[in-house]
Protein backbone atom coordinates (compact mmCIF):
# COMPACT_ATOMS: atom_id res chain seq x y z
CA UNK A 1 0.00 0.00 0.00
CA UNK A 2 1.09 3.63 -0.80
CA UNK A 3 1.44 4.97 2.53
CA UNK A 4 0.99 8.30 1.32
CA UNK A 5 -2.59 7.62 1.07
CA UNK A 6 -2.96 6.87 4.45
CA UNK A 7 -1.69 10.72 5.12
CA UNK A 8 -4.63 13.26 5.66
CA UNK A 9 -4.74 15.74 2.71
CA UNK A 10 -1.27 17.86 2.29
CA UNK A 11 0.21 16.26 5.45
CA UNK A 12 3.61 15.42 5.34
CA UNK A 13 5.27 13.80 7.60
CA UNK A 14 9.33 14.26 7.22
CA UNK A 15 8.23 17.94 7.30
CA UNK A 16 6.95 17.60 11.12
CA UNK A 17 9.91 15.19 11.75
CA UNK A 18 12.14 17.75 9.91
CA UNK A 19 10.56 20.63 12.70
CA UNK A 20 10.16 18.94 15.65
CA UNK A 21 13.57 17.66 15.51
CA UNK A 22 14.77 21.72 15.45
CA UNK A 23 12.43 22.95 18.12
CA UNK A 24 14.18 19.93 20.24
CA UNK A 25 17.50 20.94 19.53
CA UNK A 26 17.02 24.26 20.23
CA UNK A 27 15.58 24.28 23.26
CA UNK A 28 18.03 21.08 24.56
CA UNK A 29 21.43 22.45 23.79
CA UNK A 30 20.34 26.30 24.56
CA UNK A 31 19.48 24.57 28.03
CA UNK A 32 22.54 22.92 28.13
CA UNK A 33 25.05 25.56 27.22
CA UNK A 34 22.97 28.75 28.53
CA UNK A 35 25.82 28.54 31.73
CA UNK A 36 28.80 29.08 29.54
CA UNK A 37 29.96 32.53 30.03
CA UNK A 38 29.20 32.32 34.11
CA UNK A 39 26.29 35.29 33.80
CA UNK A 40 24.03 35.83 37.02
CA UNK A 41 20.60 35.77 36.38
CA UNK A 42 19.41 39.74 35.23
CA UNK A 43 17.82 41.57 38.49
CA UNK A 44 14.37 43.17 37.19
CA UNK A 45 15.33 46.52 38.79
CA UNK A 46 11.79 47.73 37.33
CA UNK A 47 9.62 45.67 38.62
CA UNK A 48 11.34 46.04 42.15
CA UNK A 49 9.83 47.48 45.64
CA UNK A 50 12.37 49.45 47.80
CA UNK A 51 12.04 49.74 50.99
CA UNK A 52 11.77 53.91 51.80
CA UNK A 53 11.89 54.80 55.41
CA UNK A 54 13.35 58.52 55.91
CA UNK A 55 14.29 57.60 59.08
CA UNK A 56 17.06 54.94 57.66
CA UNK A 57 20.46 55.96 57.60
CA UNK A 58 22.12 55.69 53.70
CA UNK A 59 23.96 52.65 54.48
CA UNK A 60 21.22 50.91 56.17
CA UNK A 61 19.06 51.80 53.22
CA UNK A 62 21.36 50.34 50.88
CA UNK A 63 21.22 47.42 53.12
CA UNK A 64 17.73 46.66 52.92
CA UNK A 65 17.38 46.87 49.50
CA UNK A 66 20.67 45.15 48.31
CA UNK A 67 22.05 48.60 46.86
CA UNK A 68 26.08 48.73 46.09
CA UNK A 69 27.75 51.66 47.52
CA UNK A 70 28.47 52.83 44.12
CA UNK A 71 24.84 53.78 43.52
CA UNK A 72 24.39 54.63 46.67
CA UNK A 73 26.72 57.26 46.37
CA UNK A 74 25.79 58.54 42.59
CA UNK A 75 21.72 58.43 44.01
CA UNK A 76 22.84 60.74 47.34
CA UNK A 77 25.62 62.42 46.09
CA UNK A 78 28.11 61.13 48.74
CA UNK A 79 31.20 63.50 49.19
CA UNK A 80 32.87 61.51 51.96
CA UNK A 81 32.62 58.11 53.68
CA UNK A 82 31.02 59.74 56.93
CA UNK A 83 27.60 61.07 55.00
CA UNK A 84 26.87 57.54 54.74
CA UNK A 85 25.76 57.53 58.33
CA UNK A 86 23.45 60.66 57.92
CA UNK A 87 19.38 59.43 57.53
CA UNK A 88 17.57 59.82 54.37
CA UNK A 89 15.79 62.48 55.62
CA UNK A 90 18.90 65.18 55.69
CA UNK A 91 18.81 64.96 51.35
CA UNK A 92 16.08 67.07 49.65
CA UNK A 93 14.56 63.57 47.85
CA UNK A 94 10.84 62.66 48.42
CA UNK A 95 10.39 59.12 48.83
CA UNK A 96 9.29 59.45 44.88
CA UNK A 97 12.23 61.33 43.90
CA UNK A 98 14.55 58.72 45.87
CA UNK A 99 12.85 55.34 44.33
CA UNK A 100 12.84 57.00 40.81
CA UNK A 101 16.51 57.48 41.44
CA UNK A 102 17.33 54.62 42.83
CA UNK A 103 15.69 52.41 39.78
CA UNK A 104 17.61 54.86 37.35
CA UNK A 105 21.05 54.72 39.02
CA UNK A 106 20.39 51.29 40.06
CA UNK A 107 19.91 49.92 36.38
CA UNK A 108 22.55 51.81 35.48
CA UNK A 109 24.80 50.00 37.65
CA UNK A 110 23.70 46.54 36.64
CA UNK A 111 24.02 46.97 33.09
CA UNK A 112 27.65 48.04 33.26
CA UNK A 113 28.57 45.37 35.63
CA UNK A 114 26.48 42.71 35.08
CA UNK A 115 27.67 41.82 31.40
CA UNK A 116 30.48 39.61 30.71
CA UNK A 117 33.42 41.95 28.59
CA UNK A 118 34.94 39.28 27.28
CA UNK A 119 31.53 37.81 26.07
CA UNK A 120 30.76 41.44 24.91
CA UNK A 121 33.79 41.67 22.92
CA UNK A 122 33.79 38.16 21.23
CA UNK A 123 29.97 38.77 20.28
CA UNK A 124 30.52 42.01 18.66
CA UNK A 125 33.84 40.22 16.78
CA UNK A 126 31.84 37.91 15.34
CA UNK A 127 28.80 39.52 14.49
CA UNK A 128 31.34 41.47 11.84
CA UNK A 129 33.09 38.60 11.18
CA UNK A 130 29.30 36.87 10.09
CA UNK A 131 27.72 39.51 8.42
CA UNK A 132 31.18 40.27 6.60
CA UNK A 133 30.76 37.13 5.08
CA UNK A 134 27.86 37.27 3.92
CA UNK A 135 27.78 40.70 2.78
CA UNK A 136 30.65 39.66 0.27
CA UNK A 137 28.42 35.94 -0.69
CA UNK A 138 25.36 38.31 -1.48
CA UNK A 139 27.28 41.44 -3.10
CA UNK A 140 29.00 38.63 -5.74
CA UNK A 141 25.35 37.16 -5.79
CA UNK A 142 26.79 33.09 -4.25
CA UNK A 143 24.01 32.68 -1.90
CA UNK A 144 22.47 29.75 -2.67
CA UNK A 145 19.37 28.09 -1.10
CA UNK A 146 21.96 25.45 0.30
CA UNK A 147 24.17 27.52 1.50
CA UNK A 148 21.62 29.68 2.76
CA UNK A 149 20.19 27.51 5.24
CA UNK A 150 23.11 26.27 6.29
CA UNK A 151 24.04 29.80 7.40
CA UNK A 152 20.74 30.22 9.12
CA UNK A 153 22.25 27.04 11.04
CA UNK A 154 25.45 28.11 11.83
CA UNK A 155 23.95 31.41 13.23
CA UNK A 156 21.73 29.53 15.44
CA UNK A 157 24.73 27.51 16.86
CA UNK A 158 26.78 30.43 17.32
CA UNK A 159 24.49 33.37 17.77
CA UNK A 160 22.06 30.71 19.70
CA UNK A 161 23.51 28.18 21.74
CA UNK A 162 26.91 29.96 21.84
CA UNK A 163 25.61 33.23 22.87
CA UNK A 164 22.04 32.10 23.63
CA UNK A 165 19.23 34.57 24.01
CA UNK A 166 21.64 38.09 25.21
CA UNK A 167 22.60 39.90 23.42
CA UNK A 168 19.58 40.08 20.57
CA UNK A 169 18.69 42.91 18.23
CA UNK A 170 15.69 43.00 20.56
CA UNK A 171 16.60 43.08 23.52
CA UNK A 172 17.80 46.50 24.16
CA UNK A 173 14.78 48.33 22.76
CA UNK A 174 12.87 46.13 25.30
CA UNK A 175 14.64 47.16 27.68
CA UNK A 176 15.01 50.72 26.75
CA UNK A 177 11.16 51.19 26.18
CA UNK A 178 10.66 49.18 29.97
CA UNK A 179 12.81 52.24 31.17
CA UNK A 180 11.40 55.09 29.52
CA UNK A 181 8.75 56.61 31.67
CA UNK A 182 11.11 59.21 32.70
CA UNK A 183 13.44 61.27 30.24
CA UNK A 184 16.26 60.48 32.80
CA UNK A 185 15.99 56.59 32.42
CA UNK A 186 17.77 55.96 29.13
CA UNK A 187 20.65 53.38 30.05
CA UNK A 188 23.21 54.67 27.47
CA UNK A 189 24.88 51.28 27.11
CA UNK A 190 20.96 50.19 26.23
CA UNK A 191 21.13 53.17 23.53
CA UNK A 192 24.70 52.95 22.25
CA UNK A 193 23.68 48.45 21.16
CA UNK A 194 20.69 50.05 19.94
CA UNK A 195 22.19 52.21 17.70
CA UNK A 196 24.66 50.21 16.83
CA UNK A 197 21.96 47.69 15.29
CA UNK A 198 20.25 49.91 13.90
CA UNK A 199 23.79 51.46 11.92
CA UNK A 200 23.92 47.75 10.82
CA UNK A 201 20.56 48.53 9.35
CA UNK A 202 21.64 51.92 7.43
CA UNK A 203 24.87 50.25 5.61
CA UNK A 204 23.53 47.16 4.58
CA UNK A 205 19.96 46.63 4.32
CA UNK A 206 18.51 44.52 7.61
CA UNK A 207 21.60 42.43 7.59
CA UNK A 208 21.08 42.26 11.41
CA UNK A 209 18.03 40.69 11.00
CA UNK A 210 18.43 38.69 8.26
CA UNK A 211 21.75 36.93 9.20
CA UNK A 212 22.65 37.16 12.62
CA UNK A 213 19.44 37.48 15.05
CA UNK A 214 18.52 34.10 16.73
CA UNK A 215 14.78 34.55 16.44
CA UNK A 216 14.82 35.63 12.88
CA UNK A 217 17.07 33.10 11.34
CA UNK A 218 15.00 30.23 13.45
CA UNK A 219 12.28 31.61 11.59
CA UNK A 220 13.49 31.78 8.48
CA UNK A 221 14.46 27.81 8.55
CA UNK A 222 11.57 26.73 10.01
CA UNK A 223 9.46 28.38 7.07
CA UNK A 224 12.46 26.68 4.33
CA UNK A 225 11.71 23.58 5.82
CA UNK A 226 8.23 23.56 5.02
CA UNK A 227 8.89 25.53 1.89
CA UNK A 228 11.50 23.36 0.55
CA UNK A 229 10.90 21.02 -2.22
CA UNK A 230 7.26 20.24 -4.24
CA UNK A 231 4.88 18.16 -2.14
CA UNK A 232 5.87 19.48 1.22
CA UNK A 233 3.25 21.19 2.74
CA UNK A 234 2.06 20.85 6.04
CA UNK A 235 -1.96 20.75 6.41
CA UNK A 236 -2.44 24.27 5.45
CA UNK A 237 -0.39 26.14 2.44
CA UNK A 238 2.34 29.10 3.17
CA UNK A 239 0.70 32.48 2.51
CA UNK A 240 2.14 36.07 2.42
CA UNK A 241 0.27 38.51 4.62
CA UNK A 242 -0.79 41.65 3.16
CA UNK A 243 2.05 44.54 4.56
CA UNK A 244 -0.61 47.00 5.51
CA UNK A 245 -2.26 44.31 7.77
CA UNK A 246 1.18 42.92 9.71
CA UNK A 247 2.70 46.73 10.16
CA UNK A 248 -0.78 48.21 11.21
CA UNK A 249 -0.67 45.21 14.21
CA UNK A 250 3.36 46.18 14.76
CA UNK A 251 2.62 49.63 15.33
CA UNK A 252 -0.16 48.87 17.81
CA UNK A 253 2.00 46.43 19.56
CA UNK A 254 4.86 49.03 19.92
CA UNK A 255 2.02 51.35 20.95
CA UNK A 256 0.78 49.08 23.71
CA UNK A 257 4.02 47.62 25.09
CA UNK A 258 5.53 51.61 25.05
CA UNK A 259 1.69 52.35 26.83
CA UNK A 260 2.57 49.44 29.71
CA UNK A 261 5.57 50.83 30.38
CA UNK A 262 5.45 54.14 30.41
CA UNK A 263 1.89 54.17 32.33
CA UNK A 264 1.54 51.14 34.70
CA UNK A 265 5.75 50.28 35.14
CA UNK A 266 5.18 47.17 33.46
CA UNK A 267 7.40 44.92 30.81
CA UNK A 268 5.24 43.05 29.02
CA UNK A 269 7.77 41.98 26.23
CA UNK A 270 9.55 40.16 29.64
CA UNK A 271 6.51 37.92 30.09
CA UNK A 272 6.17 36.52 25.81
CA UNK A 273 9.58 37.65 24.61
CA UNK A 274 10.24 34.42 22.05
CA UNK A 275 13.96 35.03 22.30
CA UNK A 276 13.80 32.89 25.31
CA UNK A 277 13.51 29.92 23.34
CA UNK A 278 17.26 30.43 23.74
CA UNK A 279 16.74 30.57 27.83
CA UNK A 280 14.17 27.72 27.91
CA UNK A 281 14.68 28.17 32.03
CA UNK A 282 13.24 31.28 31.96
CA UNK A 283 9.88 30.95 30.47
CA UNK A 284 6.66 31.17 31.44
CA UNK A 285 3.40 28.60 30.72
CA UNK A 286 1.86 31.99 29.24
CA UNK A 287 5.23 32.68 27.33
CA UNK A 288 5.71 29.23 26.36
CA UNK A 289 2.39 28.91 24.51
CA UNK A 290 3.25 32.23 23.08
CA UNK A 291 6.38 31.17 21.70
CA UNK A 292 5.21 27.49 20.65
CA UNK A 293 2.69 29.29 18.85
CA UNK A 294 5.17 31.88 17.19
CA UNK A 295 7.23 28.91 15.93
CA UNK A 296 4.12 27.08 14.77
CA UNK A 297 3.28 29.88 12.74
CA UNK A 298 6.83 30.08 10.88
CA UNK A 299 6.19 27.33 9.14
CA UNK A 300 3.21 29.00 7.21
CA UNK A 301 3.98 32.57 7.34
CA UNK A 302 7.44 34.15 6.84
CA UNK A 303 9.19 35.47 9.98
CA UNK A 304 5.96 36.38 11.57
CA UNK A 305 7.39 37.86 14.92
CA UNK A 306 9.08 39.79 12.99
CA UNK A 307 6.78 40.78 10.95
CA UNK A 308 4.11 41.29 13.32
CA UNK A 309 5.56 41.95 16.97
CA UNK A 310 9.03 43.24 16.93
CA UNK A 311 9.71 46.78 17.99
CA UNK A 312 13.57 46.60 16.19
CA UNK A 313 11.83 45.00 12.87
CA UNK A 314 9.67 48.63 13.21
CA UNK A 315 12.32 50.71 13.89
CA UNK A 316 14.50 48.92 11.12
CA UNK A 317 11.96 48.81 8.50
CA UNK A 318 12.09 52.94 8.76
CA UNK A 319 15.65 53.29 8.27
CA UNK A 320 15.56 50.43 5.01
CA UNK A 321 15.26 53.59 2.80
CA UNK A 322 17.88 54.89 3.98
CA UNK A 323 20.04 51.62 3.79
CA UNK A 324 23.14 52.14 1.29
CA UNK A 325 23.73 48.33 -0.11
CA UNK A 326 20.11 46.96 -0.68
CA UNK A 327 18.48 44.76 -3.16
CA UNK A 328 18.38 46.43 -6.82
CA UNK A 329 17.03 45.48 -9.93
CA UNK A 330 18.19 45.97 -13.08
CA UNK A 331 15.36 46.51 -15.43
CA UNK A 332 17.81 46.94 -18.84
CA UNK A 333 18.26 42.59 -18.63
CA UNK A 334 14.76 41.84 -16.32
CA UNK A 335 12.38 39.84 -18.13
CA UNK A 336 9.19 40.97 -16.34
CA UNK A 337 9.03 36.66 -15.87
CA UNK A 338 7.95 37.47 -11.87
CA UNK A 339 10.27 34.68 -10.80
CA UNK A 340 12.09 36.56 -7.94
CA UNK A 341 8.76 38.23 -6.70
CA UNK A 342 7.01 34.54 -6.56
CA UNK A 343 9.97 32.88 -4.80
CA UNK A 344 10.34 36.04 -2.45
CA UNK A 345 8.91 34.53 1.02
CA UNK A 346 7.27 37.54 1.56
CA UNK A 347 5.93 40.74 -0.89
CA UNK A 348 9.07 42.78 -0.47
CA UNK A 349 10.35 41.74 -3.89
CA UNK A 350 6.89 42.67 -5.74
CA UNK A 351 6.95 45.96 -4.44
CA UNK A 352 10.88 46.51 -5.15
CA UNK A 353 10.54 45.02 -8.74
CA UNK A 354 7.02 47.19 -9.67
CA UNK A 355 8.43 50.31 -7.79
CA UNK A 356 5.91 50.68 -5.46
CA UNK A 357 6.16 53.43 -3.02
CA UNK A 358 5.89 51.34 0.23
CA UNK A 359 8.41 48.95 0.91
CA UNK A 360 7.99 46.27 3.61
CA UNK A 361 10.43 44.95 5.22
CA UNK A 362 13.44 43.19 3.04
CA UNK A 363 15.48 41.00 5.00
CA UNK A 364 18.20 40.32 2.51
CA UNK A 365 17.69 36.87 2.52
CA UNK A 366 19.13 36.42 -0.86
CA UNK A 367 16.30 34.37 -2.23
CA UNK A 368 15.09 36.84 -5.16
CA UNK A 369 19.11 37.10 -6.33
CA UNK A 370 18.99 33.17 -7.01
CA UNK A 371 16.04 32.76 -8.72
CA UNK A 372 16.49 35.23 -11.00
CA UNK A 373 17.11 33.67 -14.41
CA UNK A 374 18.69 36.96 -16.13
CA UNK A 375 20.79 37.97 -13.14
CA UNK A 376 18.94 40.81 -13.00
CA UNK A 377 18.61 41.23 -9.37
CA UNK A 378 21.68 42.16 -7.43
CA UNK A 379 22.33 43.23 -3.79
CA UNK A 380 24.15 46.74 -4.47
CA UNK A 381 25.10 50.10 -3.75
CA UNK A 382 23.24 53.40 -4.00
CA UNK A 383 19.70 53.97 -5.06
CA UNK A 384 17.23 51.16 -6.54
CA UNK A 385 16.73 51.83 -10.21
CA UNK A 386 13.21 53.71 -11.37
CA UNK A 387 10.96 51.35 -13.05
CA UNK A 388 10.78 52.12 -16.97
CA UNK A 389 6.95 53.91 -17.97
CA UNK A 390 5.06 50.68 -18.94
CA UNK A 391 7.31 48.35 -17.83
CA UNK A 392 4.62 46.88 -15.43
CA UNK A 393 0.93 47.47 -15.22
CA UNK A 394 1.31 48.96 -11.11
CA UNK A 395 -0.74 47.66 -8.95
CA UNK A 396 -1.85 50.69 -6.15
């Protein structure tokens, strides 16, 4: 007997296999090495109640709420050793004033201390060493769908397991946003990996995202490995959501999680943030079925925490247009044949190949460059080339 026919309509079963297999080693060997660089667990200094009692002295203060002296003196502005003694009540700090301070100065504190230089330094080496490389397979056009996933692997093993879930292109506008309810409660070291992602952005187009984020290239292989070959499907189709739909639910998302913060003191992004799939100790039954879900959904729709969630894919997507090496066409050898916008896993590539306006997000995934039968699309420098009067029939 075929056993094929014994498989409900458009099941397949090696592509399960093919996923379950991944979600298992992910969450096993992130669990296994998430120990490796010796970092304490991350104190929620938000979410925190001090202990306020004007009639504590500063030291005993400190005490009681497990406050270094080095904050201690930056929040009271200690001059000598002795004003340590003195009670709260001699500085001119309501008990507002001195827990706002303490949360500021106290977060400041941990995130320069807390992080592992060495780890720091390695991390940032390699992230150029990566995205080097693959800037210089995708400029000369060699990414192939081979080699592409197995650089989506080797980021997950390094960027992953070796790394696991912190640093992530994510993670400091979480935790920027979770301390922005007061103009004084930027953490610059927050700001400065911000920025620095988001100058990855500006000189080559998303490469952050596309190549070296955990989350996004777990994504992007779980969707190839339902994508991958004729016949495998998995119960339901894949299926490119309309842009206006997933950016409208982005923005509302930034909206609300800024709105929680900001209003009530509250991180939700700590409570669903899918990057723990890299920290599998660390999550929730509520974050759990969020992320199972998340994961469930890659295999049908392209990147779609990304797409739909993420407050860096937002912020990136602005600054695409400014990007200097993007993906070009070159309409002097295109065909019009539609072959890179079908392949594209998303409807970036129509809208860069008709010259639509609005752009969503490109992730430079490499996919449109080889499946292009003319060579016609490149990843290049400088501006994308205007689409020829009649070339296409535009779609608004």
């Amino acid at each position: 007997m075929n056993r094929n026919k014994m498989d409900p309509p458009g099941f397949n079963k090696n592509t399960w296999f093919s996923f379950s297999l991944l979600i298992f080693a992910v969450l096993s060997l992130s669990y296994l090495t998430n120990g490796f660089w010796g970092n304490p667990p991350e104190r929620e200094v938000e979410e925190e109640k001090f202990i306020v009692d004007l009639g504590l002295t500063v030291s005993a203060y400190g005490q009681v709420n497990n406050i270094p002296p080095p904050v201690l003196e930056k929040i009271f502005d200690l001059k000598q050793e002795s004003d340590s003694a003195k009670n709260l009540s001699a500085f001119a700090l309501s008990q507002d004033q001195l827990v706002k301070s303490t949360r500021v100065e106290l977060a400041q504190y941990i995130e320069e201390h807390s992080k592992n230089p060495t780890r720091f330094t390695i991390h940032f080496m390699v992230y150029l060493i990566f995205m080097a490389y693959l800037f210089f397979l995708m400029y000369h056009s060699q990414v192939s769908p081979a080699k592409q996933k197995l650089m989506y692997l080797a980021a997950i093993v390094i960027f992953g397991f070796g790394f696991n879930a912190n640093p992530s292109p994510m993670g400091p506008v979480r935790d920027t946003i979770a301390l922005f309810s007061n103009p004084d409660d930027i953490i610059h070291p927050r700001l400065f990996a911000i920025l620095t992602f988001l100058v990855f952005v500006v000189v080559a187009n998303k490469f952050i995202c596309s190549w070296v984020c955990q989350l996004g290239v777990l994504q992007d292989l779980i969707f190839r490995i339902n994508k991958a070959g004729k016949g495998r499907k998995v119960i339901f189709s894949q299926f490119k959501l309309p842009f206006f739909f997933t950016n409208t639910i982005r923005v509302a998302f930034f909206i609300i999680i800024s709105a929680f913060s900001t209003i009530w003191a509250f991180n939700l992004v700590k409570w669903i943030d899918p990057f723990n799939v890299f920290n599998p100790s660390v999550i929730s039954l509520f974050g759990g079925i969020f992320i199972g879900l998340i994961l469930l959904a890659s295999l049908f729709v392209y990147r779609p925490w990304c797409h739909l969630f993420c407050p860096f894919g937002l912020l990136s997507w602005l600054l695409e247009k400014f990007s200097i090496f993007k993906i070009k066409v070159d309409y002097q050898t295109c065909t019009a044949c539609n072959s890179c916008s079908e392949a594209c896993p998303s409807n970036v590539m129509e809208a860069i190949l008709k010259g639509k306006k609005t752009v969503p997000d490109c992730f430079s995934c490499g996919t449109c460059i080889s499946e292009c039968p003319t060579d016609s699309v490149t990843f290049g420098k400088g501006r994308r080339h205007k689409l020829p009067p009649g070339f296409f029939t535009l779609e608004n």
